[in-house]
Protein backbone atom coordinates (compact mmCIF):
# COMPACT_ATOMS: atom_id res chain seq x y z
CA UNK A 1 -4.88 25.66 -20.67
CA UNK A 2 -4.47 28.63 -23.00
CA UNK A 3 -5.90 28.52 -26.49
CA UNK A 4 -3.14 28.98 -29.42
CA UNK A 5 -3.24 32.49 -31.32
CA UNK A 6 -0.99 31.48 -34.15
CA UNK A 7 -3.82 33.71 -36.08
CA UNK A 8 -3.52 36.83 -33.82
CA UNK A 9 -1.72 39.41 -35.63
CA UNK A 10 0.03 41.67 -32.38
CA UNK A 11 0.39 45.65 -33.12
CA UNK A 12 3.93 45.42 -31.04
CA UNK A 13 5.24 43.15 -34.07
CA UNK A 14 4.64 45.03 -36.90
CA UNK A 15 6.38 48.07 -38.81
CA UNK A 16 4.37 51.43 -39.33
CA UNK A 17 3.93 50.83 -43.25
CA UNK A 18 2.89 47.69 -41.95
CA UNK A 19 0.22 49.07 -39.79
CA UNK A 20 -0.86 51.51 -42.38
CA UNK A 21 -2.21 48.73 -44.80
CA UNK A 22 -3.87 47.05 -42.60
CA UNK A 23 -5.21 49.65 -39.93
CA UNK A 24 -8.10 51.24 -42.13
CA UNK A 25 -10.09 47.51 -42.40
CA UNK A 26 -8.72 46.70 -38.85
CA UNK A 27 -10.27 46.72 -35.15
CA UNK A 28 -7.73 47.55 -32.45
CA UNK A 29 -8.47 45.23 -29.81
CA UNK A 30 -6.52 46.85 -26.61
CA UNK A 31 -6.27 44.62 -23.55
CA UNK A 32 -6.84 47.11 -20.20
CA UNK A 33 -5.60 45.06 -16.84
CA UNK A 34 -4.23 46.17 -13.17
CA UNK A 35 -1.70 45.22 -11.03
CA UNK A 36 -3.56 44.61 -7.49
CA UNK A 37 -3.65 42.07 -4.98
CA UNK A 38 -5.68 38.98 -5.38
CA UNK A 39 -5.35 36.63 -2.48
CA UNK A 40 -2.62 34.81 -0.69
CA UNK A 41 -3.04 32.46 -3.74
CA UNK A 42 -3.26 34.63 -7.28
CA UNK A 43 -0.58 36.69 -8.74
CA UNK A 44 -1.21 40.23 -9.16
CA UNK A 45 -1.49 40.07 -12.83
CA UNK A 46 -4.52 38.15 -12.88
CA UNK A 47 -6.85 40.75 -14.17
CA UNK A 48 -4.08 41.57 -16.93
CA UNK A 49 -3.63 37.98 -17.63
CA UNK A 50 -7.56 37.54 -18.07
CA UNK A 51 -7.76 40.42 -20.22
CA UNK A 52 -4.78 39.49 -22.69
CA UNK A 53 -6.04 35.88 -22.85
CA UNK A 54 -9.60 37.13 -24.01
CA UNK A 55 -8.50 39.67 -26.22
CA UNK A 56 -5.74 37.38 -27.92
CA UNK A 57 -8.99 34.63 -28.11
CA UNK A 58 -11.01 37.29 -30.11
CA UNK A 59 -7.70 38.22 -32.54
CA UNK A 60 -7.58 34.67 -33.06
CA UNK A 61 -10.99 34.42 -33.90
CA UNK A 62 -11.15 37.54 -36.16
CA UNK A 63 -9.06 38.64 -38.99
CA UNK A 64 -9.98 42.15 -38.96
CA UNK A 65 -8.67 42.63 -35.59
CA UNK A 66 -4.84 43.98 -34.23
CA UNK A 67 -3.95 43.51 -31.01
CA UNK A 68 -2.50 46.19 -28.81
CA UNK A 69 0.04 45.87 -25.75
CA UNK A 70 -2.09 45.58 -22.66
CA UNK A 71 -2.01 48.30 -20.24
CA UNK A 72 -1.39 46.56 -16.80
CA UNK A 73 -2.01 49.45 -14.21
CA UNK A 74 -5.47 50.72 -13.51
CA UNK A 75 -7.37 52.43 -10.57
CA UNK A 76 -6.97 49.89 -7.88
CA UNK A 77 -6.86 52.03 -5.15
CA UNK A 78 -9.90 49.73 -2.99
CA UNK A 79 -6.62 47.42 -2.63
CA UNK A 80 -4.54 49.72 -1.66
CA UNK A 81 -3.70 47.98 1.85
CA UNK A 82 -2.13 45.29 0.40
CA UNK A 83 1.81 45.50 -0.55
CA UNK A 84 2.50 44.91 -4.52
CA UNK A 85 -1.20 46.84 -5.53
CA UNK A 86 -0.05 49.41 -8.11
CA UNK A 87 -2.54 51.89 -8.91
CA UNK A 88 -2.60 55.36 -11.09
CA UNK A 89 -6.21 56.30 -9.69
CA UNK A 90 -9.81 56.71 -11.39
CA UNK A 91 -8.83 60.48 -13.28
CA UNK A 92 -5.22 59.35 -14.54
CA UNK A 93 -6.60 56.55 -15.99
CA UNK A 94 -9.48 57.88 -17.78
CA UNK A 95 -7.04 60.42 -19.09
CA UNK A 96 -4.96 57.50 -19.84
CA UNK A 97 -7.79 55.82 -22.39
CA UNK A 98 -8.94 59.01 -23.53
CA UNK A 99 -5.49 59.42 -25.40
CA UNK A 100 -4.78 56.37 -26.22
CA UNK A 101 -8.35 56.08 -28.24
CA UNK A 102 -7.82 59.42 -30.01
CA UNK A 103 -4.05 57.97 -31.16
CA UNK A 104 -5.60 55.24 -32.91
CA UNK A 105 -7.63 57.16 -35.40
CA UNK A 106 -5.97 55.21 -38.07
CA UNK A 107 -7.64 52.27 -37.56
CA UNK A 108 -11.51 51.35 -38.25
CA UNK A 109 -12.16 51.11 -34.08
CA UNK A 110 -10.90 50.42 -31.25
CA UNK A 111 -12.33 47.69 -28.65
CA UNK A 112 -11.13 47.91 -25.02
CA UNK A 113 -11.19 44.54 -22.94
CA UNK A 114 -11.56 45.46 -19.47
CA UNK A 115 -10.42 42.88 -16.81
CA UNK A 116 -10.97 45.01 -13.98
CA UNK A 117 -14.00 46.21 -12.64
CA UNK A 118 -12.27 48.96 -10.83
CA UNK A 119 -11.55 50.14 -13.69
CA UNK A 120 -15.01 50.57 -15.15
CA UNK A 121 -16.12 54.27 -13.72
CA UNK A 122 -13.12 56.09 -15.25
CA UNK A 123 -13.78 53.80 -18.56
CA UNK A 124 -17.25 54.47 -18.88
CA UNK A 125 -16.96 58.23 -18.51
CA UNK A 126 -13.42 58.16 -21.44
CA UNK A 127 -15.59 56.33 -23.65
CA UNK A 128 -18.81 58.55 -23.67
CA UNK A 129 -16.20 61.70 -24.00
CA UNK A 130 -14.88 59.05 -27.00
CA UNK A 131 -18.15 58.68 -28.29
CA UNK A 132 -19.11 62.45 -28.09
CA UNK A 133 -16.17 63.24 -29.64
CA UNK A 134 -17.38 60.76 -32.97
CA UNK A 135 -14.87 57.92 -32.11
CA UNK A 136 -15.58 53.95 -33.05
CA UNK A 137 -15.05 52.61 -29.94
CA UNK A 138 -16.66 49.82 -27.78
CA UNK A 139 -15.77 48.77 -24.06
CA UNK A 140 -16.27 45.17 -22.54
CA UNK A 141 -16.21 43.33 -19.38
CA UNK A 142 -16.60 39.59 -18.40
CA UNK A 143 -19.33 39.11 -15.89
CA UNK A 144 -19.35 37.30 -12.30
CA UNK A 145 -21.13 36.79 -9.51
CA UNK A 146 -21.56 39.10 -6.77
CA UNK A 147 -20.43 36.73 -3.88
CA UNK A 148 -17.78 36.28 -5.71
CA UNK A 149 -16.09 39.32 -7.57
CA UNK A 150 -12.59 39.01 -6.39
CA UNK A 151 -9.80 36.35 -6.10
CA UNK A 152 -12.78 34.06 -5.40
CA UNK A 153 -13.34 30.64 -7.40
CA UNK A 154 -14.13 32.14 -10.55
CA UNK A 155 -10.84 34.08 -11.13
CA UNK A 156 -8.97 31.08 -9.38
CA UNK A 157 -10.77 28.95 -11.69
CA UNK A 158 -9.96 31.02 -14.32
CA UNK A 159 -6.10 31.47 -13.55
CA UNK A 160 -5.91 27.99 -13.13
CA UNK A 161 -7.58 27.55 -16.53
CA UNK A 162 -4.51 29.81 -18.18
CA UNK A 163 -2.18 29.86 -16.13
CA UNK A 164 -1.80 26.79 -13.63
CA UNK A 165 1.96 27.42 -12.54
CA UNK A 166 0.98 31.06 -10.79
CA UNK A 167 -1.68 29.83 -8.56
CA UNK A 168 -1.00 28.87 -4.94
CA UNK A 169 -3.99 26.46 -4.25
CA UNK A 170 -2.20 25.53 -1.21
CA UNK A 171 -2.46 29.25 0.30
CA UNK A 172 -5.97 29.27 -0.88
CA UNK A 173 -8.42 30.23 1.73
CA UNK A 174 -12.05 31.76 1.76
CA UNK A 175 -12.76 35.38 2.15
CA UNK A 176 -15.60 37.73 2.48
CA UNK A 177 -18.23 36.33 0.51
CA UNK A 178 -21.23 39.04 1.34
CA UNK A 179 -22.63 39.86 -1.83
CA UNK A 180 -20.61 42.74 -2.94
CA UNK A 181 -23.99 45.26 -3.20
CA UNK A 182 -23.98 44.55 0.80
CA UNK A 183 -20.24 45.41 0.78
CA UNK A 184 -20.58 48.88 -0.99
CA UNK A 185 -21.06 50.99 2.30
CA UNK A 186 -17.88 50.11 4.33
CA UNK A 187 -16.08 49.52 0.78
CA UNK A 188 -16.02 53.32 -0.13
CA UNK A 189 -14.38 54.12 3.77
CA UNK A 190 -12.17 51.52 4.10
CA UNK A 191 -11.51 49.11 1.01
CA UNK A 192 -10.91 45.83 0.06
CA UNK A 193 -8.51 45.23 3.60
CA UNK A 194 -11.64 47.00 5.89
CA UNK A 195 -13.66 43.76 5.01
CA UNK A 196 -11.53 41.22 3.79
CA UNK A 197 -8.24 41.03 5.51
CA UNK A 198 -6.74 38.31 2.74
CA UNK A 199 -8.04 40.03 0.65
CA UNK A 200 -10.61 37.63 -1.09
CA UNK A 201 -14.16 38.16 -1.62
CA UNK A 202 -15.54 34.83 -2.56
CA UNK A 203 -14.11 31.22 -1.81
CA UNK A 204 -11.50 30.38 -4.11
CA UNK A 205 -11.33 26.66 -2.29
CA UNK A 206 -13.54 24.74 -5.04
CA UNK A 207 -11.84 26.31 -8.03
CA UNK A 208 -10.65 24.24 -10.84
CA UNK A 209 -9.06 24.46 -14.31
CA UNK A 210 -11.80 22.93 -16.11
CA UNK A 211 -14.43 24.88 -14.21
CA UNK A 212 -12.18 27.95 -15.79
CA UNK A 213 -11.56 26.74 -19.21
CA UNK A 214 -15.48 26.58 -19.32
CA UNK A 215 -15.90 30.26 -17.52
CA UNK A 216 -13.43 31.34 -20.45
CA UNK A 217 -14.48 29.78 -23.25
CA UNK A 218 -18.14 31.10 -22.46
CA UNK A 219 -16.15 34.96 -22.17
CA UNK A 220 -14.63 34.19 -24.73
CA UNK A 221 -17.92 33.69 -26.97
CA UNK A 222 -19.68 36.31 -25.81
CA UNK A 223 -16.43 39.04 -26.17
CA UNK A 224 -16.82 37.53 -30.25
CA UNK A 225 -20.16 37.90 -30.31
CA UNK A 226 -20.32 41.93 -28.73
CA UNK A 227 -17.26 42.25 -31.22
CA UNK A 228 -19.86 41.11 -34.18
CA UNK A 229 -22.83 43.00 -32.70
CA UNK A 230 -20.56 46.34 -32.91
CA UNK A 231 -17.78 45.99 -35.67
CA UNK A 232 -19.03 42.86 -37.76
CA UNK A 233 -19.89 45.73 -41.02
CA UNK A 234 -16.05 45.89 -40.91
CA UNK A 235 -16.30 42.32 -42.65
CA UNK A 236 -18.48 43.79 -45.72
CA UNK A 237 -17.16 47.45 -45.66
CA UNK A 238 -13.72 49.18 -44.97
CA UNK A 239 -13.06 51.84 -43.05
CA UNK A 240 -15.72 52.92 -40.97
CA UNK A 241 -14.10 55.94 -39.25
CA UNK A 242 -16.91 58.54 -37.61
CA UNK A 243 -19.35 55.81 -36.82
CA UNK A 244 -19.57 55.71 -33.02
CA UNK A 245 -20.82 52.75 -31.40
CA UNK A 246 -20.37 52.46 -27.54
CA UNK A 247 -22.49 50.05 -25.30
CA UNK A 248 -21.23 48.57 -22.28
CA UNK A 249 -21.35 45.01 -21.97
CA UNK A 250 -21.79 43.05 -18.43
CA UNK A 251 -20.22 45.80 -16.50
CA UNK A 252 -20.85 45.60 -12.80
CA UNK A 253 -21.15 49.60 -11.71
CA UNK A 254 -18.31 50.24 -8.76
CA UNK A 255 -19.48 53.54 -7.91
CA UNK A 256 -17.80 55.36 -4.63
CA UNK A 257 -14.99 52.76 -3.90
CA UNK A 258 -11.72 54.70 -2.84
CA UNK A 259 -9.46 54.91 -5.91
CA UNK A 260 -6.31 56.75 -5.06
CA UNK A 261 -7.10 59.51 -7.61
């Protein structure tokens, strides 16, 4: 069940002038997804979808906050042996964030809610070069387990939490579910297909929307409270433009894994 965001204010809907009153006091919340398999059972938005539903919670949540258009292609190239995975690889997308950061210099800072964790290599190397060059800017990431970091019962649980209709219980079936540390090795050579040939690692099977409403709600808190932790002055003061503040919150490290760049 998605939460309303009647009191999310979207960057896409407003004019320029618009934007220019409200961008000085205002954290631009910017939603960064992929389009990648997930299973015989999940849509290939689900890391997307995941990231725009957290992002529009925190919006919701915080007045002081735009949010952006998601960006819905990452580096996904571990999954590139399954048809439908869309990918623009680890240095395209760095480049990719790099830009889009420096273009929103209007604003007070910019938070970027990752849904990916393929993403996180290129992201954590754009947002020191970000922070070096004196940019507000803070990255994010929900966490998971690592028996079960893809397609598995928490993102099943969590699609089914938001969005019910796209998931295919009835296709659902278990996968690899070797904690992903044990996976690295033949991950880098091969990818996602090389040990999981439905592409799952986890077990999707005892996944359930209230299981996921919980699993969001609890991302959901602790994406508001890394948003207070890092931009909460923004309540008190306006513009804080030159302050840098960059920590990286539950990110699971993907180093190696083939990326298509």
């Amino acid at each position: 069940m998605s939460t309303p965001e009647a009191a999310t204010r979207r960057l896409a809907d407003l004019t320029w002038p618009e934007v220019a009153d409200l961008a000085p006091r205002a954290v631009l919340v910017v939603p960064l997804g992929a389009t990648e398999q997930h299973g015989p059972h999940l849509p290939l938005s689900v890391d997307t979808d995941v990231a725009v539903a957290l992002a529009g919670r925190l919006t919701a949540a915080r007045s002081h906050t735009l949010l952006a258009p998601a960006v819905p292609y990452g580096s996904s190239g571990e999954h590139a042996g399954f048809p439908g995975t869309l990918s623009v690889g680890q240095r395209a997308f760095e480049l990719l964030v790099i830009e889009l950061v420096r273009s929103a210099d209007a604003f007070a800072g910019v938070l970027l809610v990752c849904g990916h964790g393929g993403n996180v290599v290129p992201l954590c190397r754009a947002v020191g070069r970000l922070r070096a060059e004196g940019r507000r800017v803070h990255s994010w990431l929900p966490s998971g387990r690592g028996d079960d970091s893809h397609a598995g019962r928490t993102e099943t649980s969590a699609m089914l939490a938001l969005r019910p209709d796209a998931v295919l219980m009835g296709a659902a079936e278990p996968g690899e579910t070797t904690p992903l540390p044990e996976l690295m090795p033949l991950l880098r050579t091969a990818g996602v297909v090389g040990v999981s040939p439905n592409g799952v690692l986890g077990d999707p099977t005892g996944a359930s929307a209230t299981e996921g409403e919980e699993l969001v709600a609890r991302w959901a808190a602790d994406l508001v409270k890394a948003f207070d932790d890092h931009f909460g002055d923004l309540c008190d003061r306006g513009s804080a433009r030159g302050y840098t503040s960059v920590v990286m919150s539950h990110i699971e490290t993907v180093v190696g894994v083939p990326n298509g760049a």
